[in-house]
PDB file of N, CA and C in Angstrom:
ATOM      1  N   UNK A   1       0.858  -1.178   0.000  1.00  0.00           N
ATOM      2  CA  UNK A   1       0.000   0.000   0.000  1.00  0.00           C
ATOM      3  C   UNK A   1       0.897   1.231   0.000  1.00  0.00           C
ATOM      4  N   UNK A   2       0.824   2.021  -1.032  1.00  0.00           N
ATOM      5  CA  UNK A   2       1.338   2.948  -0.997  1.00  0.00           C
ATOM      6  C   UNK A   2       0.404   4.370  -0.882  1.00  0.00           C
ATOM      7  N   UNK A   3      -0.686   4.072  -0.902  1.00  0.00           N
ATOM      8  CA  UNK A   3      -1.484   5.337  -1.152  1.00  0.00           C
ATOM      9  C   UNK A   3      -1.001   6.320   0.328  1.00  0.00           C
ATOM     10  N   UNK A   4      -0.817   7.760   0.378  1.00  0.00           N
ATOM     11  CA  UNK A   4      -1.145   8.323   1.766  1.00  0.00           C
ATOM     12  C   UNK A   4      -2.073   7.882   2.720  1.00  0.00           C
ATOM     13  N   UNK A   5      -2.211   8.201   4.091  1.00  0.00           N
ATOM     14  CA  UNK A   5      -3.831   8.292   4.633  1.00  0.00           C
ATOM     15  C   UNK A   5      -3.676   9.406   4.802  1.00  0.00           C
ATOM     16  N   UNK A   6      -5.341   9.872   4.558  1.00  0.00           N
ATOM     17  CA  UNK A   6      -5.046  11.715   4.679  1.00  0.00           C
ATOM     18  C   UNK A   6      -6.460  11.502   6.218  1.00  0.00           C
ATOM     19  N   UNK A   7      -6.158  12.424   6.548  1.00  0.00           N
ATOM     20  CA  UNK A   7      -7.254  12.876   7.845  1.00  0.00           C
ATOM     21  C   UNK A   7      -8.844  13.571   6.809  1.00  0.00           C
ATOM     22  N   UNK A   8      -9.456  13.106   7.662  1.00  0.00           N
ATOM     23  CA  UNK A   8     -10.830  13.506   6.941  1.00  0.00           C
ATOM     24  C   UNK A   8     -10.748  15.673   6.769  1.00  0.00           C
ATOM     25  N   UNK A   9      -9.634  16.110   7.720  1.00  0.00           N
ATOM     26  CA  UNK A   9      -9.609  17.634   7.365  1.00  0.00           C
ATOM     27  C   UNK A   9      -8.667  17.758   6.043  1.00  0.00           C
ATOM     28  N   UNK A  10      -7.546  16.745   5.965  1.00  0.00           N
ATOM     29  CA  UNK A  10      -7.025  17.145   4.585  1.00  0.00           C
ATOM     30  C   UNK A  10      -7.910  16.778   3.594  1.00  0.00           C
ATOM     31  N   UNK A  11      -8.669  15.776   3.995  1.00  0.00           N
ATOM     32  CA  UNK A  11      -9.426  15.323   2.165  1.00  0.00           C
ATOM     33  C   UNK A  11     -10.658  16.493   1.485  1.00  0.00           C
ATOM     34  N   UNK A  12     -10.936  17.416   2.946  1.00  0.00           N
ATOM     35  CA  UNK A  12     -11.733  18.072   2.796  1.00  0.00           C
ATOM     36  C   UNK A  12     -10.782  19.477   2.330  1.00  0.00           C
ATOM     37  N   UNK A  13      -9.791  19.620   2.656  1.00  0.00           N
ATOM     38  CA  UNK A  13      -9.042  20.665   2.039  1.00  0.00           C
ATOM     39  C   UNK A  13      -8.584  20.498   0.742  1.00  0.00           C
ATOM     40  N   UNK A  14      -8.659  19.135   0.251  1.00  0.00           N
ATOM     41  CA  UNK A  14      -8.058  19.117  -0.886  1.00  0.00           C
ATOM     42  C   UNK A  14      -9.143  18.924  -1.819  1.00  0.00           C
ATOM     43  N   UNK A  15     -10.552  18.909  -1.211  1.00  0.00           N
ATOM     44  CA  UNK A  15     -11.527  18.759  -2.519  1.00  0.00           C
ATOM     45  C   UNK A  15     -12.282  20.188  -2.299  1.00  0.00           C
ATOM     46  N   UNK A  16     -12.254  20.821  -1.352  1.00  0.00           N
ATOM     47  CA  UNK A  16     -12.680  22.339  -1.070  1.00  0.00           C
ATOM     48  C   UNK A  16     -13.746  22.180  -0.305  1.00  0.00           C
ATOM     49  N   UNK A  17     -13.947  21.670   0.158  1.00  0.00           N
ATOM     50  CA  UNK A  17     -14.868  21.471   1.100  1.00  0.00           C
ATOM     51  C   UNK A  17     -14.758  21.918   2.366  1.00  0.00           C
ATOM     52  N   UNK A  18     -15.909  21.594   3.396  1.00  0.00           N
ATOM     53  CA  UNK A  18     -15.772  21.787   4.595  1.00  0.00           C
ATOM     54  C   UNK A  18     -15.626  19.955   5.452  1.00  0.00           C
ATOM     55  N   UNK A  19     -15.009  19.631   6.628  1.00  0.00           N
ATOM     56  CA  UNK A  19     -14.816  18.456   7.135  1.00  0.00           C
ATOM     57  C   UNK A  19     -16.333  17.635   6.979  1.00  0.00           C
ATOM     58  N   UNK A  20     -17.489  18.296   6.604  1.00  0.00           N
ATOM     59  CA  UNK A  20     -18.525  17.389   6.966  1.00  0.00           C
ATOM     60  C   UNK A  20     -18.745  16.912   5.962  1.00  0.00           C
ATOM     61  N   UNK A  21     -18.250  17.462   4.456  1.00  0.00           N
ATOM     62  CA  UNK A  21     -18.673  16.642   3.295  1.00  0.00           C
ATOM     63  C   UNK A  21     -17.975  15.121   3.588  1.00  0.00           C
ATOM     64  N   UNK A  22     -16.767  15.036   3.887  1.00  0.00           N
ATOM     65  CA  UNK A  22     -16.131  13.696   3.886  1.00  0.00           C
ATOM     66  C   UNK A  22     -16.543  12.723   4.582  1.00  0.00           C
ATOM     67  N   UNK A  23     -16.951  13.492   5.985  1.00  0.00           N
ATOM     68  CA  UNK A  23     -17.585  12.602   6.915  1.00  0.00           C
ATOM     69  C   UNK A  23     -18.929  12.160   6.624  1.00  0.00           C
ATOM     70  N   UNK A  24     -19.607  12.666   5.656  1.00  0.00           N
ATOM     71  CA  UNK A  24     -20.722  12.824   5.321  1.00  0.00           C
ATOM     72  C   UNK A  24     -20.528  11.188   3.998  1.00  0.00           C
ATOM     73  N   UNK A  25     -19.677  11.580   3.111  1.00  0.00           N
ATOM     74  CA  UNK A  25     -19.405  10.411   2.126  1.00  0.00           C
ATOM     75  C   UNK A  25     -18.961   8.959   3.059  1.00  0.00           C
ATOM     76  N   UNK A  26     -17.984   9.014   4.240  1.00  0.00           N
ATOM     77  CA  UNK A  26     -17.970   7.918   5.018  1.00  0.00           C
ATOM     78  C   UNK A  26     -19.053   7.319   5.884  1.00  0.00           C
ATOM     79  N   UNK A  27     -19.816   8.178   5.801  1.00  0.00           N
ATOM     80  CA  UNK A  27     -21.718   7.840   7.099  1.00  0.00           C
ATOM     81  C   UNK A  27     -21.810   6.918   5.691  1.00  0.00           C
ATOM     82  N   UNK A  28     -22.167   7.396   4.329  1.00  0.00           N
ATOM     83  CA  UNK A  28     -23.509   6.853   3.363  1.00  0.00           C
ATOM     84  C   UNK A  28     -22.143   5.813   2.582  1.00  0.00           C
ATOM     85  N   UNK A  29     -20.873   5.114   2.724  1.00  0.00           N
ATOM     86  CA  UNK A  29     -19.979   4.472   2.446  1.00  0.00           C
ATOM     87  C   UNK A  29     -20.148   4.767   0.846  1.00  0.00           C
ATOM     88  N   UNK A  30     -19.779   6.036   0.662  1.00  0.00           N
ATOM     89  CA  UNK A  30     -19.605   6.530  -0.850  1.00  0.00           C
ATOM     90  C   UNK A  30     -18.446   6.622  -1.202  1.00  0.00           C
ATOM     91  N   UNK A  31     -17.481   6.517  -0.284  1.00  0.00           N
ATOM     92  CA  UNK A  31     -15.430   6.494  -0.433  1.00  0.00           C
ATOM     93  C   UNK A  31     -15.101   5.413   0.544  1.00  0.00           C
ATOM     94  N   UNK A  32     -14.240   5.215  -0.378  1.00  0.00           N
ATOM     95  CA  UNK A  32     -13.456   3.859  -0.038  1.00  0.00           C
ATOM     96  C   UNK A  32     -12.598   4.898   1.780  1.00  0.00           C
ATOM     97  N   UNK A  33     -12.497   3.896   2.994  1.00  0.00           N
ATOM     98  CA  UNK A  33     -12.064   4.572   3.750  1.00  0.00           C
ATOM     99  C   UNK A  33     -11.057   3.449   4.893  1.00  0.00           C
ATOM    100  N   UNK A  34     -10.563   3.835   5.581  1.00  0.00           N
ATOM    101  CA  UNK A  34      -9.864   2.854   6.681  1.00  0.00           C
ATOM    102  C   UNK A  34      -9.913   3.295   8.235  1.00  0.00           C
ATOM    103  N   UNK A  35     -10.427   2.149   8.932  1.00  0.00           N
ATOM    104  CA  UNK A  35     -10.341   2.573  10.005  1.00  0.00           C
ATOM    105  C   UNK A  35      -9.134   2.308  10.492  1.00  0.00           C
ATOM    106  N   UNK A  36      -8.401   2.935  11.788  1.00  0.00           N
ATOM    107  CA  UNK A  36      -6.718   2.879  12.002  1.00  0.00           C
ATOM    108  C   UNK A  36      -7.682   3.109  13.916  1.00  0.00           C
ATOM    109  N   UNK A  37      -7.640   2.303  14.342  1.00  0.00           N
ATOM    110  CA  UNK A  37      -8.463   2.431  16.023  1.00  0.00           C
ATOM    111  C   UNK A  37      -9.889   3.180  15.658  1.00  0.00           C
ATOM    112  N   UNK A  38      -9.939   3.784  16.211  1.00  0.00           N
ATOM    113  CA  UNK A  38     -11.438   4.927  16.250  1.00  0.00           C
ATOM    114  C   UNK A  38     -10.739   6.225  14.877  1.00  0.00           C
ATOM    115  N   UNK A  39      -9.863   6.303  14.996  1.00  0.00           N
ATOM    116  CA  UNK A  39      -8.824   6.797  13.664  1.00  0.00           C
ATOM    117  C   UNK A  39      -9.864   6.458  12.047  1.00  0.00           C
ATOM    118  N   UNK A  40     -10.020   7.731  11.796  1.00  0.00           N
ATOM    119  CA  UNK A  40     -10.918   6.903   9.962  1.00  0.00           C
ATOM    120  C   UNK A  40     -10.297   8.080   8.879  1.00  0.00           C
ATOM    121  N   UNK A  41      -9.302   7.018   8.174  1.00  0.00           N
ATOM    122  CA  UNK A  41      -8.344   8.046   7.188  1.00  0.00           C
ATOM    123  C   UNK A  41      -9.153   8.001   5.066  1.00  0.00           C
ATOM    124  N   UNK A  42      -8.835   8.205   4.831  1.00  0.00           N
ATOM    125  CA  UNK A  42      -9.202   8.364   3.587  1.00  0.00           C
ATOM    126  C   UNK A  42      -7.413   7.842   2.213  1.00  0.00           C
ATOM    127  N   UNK A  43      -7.794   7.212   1.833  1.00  0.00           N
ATOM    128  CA  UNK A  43      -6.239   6.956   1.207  1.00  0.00           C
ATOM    129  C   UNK A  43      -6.407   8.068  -0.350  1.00  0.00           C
ATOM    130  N   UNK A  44      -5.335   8.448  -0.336  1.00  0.00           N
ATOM    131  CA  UNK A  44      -5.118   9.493  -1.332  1.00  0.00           C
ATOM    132  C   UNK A  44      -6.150   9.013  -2.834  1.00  0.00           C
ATOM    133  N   UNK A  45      -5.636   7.705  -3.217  1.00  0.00           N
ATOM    134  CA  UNK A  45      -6.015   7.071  -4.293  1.00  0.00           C
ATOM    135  C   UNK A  45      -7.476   7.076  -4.392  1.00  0.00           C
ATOM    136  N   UNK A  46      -8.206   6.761  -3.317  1.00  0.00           N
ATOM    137  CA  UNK A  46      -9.271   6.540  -3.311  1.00  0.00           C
ATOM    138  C   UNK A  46     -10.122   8.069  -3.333  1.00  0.00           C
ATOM    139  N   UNK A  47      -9.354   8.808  -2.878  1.00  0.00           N
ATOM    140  CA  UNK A  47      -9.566  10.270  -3.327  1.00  0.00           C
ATOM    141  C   UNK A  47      -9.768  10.713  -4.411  1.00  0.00           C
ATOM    142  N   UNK A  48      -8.833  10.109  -5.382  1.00  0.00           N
ATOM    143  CA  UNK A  48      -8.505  10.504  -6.509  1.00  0.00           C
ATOM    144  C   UNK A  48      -9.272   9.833  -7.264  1.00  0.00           C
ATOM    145  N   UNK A  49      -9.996   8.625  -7.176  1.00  0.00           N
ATOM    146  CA  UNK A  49     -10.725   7.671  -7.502  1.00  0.00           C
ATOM    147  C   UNK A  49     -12.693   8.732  -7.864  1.00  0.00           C
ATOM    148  N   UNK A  50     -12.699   9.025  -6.157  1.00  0.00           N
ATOM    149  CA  UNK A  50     -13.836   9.638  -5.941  1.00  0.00           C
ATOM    150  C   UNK A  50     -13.897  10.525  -7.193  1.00  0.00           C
ATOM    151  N   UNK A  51     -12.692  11.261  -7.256  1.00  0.00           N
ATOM    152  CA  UNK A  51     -13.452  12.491  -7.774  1.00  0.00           C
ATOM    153  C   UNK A  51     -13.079  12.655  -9.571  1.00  0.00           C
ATOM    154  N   UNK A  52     -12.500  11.811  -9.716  1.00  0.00           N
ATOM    155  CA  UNK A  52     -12.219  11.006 -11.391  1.00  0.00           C
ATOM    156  C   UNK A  52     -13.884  10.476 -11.959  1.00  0.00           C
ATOM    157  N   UNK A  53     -14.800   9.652 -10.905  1.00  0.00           N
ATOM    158  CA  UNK A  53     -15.595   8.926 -10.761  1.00  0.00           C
ATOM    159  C   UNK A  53     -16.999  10.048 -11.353  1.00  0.00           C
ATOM    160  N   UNK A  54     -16.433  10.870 -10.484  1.00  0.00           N
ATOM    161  CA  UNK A  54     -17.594  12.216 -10.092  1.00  0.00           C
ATOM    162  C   UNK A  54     -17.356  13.329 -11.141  1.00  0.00           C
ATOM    163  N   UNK A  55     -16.563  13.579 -11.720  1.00  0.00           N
ATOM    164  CA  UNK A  55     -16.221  14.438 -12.810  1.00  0.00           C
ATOM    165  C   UNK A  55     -17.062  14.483 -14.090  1.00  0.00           C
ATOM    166  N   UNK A  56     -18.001  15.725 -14.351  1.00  0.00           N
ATOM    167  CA  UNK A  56     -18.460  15.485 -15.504  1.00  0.00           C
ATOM    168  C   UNK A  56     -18.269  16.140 -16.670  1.00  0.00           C
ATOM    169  N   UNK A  57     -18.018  15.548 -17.879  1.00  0.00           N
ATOM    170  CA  UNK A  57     -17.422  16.185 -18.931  1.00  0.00           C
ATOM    171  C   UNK A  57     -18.497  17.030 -19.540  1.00  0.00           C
ATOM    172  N   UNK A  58     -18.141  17.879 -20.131  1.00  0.00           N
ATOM    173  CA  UNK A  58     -19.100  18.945 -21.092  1.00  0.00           C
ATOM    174  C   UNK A  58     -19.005  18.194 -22.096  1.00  0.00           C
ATOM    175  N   UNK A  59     -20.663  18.550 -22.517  1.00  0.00           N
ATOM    176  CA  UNK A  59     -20.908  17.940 -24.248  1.00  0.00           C
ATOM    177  C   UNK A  59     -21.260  19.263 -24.788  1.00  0.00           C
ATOM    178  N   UNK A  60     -20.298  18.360 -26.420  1.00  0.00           N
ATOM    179  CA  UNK A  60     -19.639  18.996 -27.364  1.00  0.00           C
ATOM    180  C   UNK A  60     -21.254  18.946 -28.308  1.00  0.00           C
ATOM    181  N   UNK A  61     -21.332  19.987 -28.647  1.00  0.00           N
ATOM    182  CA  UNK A  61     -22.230  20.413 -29.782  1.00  0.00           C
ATOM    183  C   UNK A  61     -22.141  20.943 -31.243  1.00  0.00           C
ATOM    184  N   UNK A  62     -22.596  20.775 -32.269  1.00  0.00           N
ATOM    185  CA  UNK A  62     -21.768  21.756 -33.398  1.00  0.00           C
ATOM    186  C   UNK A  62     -22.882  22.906 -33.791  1.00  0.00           C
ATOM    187  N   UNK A  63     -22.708  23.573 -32.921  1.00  0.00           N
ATOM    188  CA  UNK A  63     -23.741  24.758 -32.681  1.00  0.00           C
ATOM    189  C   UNK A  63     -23.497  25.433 -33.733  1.00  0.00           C
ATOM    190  N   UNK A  64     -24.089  25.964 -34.904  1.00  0.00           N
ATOM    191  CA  UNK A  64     -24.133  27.433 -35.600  1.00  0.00           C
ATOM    192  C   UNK A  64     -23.903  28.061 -34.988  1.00  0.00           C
ATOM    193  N   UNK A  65     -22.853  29.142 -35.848  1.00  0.00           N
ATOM    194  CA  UNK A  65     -22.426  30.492 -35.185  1.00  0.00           C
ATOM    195  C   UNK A  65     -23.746  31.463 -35.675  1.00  0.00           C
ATOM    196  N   UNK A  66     -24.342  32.451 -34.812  1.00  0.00           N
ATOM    197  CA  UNK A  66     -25.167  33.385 -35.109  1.00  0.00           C
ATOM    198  C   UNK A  66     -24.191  34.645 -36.136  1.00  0.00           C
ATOM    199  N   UNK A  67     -25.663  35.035 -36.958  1.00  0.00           N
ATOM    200  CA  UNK A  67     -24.496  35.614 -37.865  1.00  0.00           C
ATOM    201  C   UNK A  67     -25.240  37.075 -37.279  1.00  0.00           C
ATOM    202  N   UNK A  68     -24.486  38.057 -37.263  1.00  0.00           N
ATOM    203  CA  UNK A  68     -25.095  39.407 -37.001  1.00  0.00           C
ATOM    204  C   UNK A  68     -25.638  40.135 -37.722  1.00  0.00           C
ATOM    205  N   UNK A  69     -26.567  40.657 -37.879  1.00  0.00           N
ATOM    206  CA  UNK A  69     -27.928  40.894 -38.940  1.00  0.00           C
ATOM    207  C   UNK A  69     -27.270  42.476 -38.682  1.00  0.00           C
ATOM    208  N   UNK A  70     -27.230  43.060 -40.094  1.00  0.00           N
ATOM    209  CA  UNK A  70     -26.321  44.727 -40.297  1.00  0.00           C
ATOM    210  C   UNK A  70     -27.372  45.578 -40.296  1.00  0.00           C
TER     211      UNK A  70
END
């Protein structure tokens, strides 16, 4: 295992959030997570996983350009 464990305040700093979104994805088991004692870390990968997962691409259209009426 190489991934980091990040603390549920870094994962929330690194997706912009506030600490309750993460804790919020570990209540409804929407991210992969580890418990370490009462300790509950988030591994980088699985971070990176989440939000690869969650990313949505823009669709491409071949829109007409409006032409400007003189």
């Amino acid at each position: 295992m190489t991934d980091r464990l990040l603390t549920v305040e870094e994962a929330a700093q690194l997706l912009g959030t506030t600490a309750r979104f993460p804790r919020r994805l570990i209540a409804e088991r929407r991210i992969v997570f580890v418990k370490v004692g009462r300790h509950v870390r988030i591994p980088e990968g699985a971070l990176a996983d989440f939000i690869a997962v969650n990313t949505v691409q823009p669709i491409v259209t071949n829109r007409r350009r409006l032409r400007a009426v003189a």
